[in-house]
C-alpha atoms as a PDB file:
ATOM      1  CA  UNK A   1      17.645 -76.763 112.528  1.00  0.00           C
ATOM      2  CA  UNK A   2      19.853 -78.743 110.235  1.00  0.00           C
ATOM      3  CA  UNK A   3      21.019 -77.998 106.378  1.00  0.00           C
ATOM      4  CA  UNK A   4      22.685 -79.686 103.912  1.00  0.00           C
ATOM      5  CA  UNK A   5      26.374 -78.193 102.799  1.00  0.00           C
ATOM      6  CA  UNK A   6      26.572 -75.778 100.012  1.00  0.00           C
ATOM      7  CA  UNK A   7      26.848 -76.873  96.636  1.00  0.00           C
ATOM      8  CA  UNK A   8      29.491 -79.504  95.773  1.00  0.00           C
ATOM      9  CA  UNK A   9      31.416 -80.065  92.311  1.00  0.00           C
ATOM     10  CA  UNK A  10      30.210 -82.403  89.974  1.00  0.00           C
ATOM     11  CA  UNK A  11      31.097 -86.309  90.076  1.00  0.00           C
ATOM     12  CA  UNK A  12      32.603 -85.964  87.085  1.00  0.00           C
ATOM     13  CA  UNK A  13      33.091 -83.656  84.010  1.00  0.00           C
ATOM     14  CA  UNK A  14      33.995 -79.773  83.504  1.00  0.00           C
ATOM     15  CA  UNK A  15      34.207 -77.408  86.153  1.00  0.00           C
ATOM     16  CA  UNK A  16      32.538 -75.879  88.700  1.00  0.00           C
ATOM     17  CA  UNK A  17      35.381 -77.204  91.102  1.00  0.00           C
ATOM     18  CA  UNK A  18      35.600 -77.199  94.738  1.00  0.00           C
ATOM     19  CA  UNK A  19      37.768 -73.836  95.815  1.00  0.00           C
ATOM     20  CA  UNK A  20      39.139 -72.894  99.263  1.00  0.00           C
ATOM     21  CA  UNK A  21      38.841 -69.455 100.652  1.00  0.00           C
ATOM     22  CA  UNK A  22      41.816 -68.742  98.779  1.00  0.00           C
ATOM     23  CA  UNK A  23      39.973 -69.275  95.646  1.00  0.00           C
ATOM     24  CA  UNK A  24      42.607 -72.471  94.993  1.00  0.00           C
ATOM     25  CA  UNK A  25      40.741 -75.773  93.394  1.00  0.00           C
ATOM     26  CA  UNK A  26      39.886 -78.205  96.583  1.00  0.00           C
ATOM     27  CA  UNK A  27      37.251 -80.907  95.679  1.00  0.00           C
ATOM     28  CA  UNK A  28      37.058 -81.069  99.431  1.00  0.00           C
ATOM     29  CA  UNK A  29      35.607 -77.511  99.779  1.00  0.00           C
ATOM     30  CA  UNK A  30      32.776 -75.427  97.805  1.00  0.00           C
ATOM     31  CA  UNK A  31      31.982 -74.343  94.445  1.00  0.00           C
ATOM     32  CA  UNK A  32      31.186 -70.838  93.950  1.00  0.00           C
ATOM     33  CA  UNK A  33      27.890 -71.131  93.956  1.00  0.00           C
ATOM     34  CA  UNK A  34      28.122 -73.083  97.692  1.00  0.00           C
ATOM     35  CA  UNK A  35      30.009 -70.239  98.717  1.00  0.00           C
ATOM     36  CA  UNK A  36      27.300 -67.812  97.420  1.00  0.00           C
ATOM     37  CA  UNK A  37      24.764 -70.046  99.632  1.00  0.00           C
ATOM     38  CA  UNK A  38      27.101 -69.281 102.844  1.00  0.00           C
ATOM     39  CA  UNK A  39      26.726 -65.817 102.062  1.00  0.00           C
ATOM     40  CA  UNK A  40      23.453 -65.588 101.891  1.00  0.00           C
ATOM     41  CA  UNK A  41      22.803 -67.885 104.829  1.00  0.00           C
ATOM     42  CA  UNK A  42      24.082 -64.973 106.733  1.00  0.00           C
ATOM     43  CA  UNK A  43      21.072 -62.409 106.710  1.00  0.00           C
ATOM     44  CA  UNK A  44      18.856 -65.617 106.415  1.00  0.00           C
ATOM     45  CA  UNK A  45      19.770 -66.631 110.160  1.00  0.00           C
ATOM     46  CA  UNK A  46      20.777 -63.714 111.598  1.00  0.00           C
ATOM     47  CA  UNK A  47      17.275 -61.575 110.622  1.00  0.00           C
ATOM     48  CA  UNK A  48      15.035 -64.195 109.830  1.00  0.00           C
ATOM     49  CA  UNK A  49      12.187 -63.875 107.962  1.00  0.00           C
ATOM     50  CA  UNK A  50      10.651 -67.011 107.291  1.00  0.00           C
ATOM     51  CA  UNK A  51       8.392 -68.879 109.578  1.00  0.00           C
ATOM     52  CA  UNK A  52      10.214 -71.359 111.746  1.00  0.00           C
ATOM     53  CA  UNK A  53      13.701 -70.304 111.443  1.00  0.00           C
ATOM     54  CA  UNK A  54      15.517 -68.658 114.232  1.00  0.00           C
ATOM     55  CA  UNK A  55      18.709 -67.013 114.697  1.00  0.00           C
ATOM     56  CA  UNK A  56      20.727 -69.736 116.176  1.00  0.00           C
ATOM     57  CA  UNK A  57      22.879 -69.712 119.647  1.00  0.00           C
ATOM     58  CA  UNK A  58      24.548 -72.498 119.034  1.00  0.00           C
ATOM     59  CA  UNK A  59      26.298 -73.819 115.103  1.00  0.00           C
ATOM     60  CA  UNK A  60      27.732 -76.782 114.579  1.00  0.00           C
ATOM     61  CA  UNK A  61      29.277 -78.562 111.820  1.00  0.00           C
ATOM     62  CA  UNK A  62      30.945 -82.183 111.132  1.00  0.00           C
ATOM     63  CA  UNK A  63      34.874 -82.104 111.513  1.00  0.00           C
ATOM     64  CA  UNK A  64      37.367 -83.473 108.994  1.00  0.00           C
ATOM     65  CA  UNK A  65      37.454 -87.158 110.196  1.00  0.00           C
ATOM     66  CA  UNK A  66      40.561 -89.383 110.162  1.00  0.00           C
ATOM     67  CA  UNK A  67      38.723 -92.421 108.657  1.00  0.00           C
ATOM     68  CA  UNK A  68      38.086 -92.595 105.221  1.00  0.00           C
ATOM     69  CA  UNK A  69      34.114 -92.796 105.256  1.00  0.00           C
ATOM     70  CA  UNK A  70      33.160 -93.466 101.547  1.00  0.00           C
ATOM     71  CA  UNK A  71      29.343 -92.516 100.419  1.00  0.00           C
ATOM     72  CA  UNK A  72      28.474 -92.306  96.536  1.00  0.00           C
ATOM     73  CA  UNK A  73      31.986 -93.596  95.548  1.00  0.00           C
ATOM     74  CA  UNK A  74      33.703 -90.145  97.000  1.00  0.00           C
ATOM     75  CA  UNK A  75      35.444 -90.107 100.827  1.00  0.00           C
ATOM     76  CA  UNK A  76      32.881 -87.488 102.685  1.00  0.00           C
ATOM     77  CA  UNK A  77      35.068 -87.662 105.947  1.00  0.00           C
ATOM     78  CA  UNK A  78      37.312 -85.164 103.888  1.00  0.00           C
ATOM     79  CA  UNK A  79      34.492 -82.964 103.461  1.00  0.00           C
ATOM     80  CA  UNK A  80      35.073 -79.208 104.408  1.00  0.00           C
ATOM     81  CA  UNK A  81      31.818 -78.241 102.952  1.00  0.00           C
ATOM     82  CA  UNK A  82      29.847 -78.419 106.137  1.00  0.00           C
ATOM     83  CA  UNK A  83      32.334 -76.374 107.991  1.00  0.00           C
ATOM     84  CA  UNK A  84      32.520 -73.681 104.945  1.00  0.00           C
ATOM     85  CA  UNK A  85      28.655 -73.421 104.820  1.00  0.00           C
ATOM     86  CA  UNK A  86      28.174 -71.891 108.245  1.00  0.00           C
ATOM     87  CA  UNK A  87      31.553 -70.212 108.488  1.00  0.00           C
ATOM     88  CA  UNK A  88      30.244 -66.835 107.562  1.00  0.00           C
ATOM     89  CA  UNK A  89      27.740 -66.996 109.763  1.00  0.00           C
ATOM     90  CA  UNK A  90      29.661 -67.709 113.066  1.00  0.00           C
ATOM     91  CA  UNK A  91      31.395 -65.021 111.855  1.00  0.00           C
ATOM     92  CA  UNK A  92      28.710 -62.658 111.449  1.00  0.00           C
ATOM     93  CA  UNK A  93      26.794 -64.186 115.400  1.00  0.00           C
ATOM     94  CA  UNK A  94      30.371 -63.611 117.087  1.00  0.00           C
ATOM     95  CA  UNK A  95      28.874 -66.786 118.816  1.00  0.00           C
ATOM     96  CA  UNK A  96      30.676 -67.432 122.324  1.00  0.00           C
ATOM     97  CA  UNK A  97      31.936 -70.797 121.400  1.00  0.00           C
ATOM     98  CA  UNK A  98      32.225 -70.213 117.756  1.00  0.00           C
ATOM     99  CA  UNK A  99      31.673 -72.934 115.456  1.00  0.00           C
ATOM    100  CA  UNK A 100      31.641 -76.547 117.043  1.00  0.00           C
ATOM    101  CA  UNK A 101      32.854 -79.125 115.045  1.00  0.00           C
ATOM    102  CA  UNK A 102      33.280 -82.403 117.898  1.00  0.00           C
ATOM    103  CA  UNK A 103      32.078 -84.815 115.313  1.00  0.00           C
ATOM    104  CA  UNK A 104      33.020 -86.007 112.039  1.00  0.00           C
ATOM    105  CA  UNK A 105      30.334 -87.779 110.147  1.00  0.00           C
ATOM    106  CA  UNK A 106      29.664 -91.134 111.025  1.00  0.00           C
ATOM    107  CA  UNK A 107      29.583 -90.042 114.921  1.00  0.00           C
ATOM    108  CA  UNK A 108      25.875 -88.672 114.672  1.00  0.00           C
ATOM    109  CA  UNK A 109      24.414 -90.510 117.811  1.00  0.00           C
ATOM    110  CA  UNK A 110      27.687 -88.591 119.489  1.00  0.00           C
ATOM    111  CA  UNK A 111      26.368 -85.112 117.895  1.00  0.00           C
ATOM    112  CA  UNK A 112      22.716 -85.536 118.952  1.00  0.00           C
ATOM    113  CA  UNK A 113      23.956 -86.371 122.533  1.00  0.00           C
ATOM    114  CA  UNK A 114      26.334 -83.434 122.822  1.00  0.00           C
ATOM    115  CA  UNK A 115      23.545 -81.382 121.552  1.00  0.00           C
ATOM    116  CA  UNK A 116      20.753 -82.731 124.235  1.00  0.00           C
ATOM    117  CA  UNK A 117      23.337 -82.745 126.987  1.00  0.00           C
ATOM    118  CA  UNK A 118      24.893 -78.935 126.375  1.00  0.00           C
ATOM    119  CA  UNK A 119      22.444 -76.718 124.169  1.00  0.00           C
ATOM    120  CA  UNK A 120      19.333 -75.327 125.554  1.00  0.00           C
ATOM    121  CA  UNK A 121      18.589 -72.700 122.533  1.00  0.00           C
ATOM    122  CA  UNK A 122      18.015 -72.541 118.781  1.00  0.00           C
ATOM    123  CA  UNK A 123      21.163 -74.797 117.383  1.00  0.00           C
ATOM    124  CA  UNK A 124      21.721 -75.291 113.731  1.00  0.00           C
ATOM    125  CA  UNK A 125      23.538 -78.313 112.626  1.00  0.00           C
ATOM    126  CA  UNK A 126      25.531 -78.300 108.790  1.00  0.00           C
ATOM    127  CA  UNK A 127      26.090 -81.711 108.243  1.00  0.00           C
ATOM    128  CA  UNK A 128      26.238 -84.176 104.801  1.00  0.00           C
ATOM    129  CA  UNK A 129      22.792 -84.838 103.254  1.00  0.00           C
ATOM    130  CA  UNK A 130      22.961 -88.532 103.338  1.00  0.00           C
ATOM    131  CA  UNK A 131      23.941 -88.709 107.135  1.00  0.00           C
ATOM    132  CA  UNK A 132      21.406 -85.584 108.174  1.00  0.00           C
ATOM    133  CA  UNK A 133      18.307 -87.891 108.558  1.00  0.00           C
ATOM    134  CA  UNK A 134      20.221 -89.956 111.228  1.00  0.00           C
ATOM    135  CA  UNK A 135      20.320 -86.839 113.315  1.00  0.00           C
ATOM    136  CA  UNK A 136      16.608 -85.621 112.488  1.00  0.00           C
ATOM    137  CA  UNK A 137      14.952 -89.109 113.653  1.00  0.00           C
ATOM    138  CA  UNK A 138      16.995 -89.154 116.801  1.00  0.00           C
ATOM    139  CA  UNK A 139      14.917 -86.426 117.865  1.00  0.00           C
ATOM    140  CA  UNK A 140      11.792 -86.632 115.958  1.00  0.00           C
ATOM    141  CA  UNK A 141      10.724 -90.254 114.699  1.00  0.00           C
ATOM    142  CA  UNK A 142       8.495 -88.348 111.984  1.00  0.00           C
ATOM    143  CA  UNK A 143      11.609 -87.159 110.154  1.00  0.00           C
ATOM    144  CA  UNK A 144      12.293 -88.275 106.442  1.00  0.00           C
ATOM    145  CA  UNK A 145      14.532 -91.334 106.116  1.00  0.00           C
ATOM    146  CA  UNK A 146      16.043 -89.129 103.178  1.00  0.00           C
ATOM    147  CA  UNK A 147      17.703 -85.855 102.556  1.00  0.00           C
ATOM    148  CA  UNK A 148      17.024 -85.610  98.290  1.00  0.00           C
ATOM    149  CA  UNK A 149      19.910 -86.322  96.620  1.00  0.00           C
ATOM    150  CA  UNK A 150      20.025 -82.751  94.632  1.00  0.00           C
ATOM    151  CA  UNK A 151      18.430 -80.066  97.049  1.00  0.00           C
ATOM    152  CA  UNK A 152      20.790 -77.756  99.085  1.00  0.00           C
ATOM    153  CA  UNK A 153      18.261 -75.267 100.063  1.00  0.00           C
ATOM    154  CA  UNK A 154      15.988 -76.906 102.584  1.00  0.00           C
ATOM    155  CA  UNK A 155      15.937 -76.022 106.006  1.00  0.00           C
ATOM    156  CA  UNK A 156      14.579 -78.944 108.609  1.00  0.00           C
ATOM    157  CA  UNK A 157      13.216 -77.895 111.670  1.00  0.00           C
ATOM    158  CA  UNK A 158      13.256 -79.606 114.467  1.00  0.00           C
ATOM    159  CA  UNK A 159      10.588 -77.866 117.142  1.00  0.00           C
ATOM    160  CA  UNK A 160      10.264 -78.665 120.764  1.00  0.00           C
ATOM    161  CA  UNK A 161       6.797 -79.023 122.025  1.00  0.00           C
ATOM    162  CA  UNK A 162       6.868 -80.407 125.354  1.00  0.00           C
ATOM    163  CA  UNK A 163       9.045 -83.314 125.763  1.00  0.00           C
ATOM    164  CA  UNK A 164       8.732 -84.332 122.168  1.00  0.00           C
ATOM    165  CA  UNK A 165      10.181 -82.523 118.622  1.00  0.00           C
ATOM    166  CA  UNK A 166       7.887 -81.891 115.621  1.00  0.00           C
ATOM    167  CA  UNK A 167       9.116 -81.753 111.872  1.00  0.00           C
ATOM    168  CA  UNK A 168       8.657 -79.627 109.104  1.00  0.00           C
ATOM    169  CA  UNK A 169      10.681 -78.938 106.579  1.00  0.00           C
ATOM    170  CA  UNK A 170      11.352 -74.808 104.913  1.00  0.00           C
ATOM    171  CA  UNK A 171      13.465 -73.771 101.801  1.00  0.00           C
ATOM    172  CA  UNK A 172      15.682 -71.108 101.571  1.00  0.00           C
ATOM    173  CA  UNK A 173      14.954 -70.014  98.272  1.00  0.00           C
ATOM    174  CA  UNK A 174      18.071 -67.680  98.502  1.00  0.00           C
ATOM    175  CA  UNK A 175      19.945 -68.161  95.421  1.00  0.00           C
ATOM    176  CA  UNK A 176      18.588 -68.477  91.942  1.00  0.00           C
ATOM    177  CA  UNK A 177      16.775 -71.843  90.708  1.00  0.00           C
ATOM    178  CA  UNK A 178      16.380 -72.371  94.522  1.00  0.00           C
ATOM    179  CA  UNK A 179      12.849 -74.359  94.920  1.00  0.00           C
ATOM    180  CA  UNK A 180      11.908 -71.925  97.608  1.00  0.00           C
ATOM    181  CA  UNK A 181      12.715 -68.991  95.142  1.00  0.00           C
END
């Protein structure tokens, strides 16, 4: 399964900003209404209740990187956002190896290797939108060649059926104004 970050600040204008844990202004990190997502990501994957998501064994997110990787005019290998979005959740899981974060983005091919070499159960994947459909077509060709631009709250599923994956896309609809909601 992969997702998009939480919510993100603005490119430009008033607030929302971006706020750590600490509730200090980071436009690396979430605005409160990502960190709202995170929350409720929580029950979502941990007691599922709509079709095609699992609770997953495995989480993984993209590290901070050490190159600057520049997408829509903003440096997205600073990104905490990914990390932040499944945070609670690890929490929550207790997962054995926590969450994973190997990769920054840019290293997706690396990801999706790791992943087929290591995992064997239900693994969901926080990554940034524009670099998500890299990792979706490695396993299943049918995959968008787009994650849209605005949307936070789909889910894409990646299902194995034999020795091939099969996409389909869910929404959370979790928070308020949510499509799936």
């Amino acid at each position: 399964m992969l997702v998009r970050h939480g919510e993100k600040e603005p490119d430009a204008g008033p607030p929302p900003y971006g706020v750590n844990e600490a509730g200090e202004v980071d436009k690396h990190s979430l605005i409160v209404r990502g960190w709202e997502r995170a929350g409720a990501l929580v029950p979502f994957f941990r007691r599922p209740w709509v079709r095609g998501i699992e609770t997953p064994e495995a989480v993984y997110a993209s590290m901070v990187g050490d190159q600057a990787l520049i997408a829509d005019g903003h440096d997205i290998s600073k990104s905490l956002r990914p990390q932040q979005t499944v945070t609670p959740l690890c929490r929550a899981l207790a997962l054995k190896d926590g969450l994973q974060t190997p990769y920054p983005v840019g290293e997706e091919s690396q990801l999706v290797q790791s992943v087929i070499d290591s995992e064997s159960g239900v693994v969901l994947i926080a990554w940034e939108h524009n670099h998500i459909p890299l990792i979706a077509q490695a396993f299943a060709a049918q995959a968008p060649p787009q994650w849209p631009d605005k949307c936070f709250d789909a889910v894409w599923i990646l299902s194995k059926s034999g020795d091939k994956y099969e996409f389909h896309e869910v929404r959370q609809g979790l928070l308020d104004g949510d499509d799936g909601g």
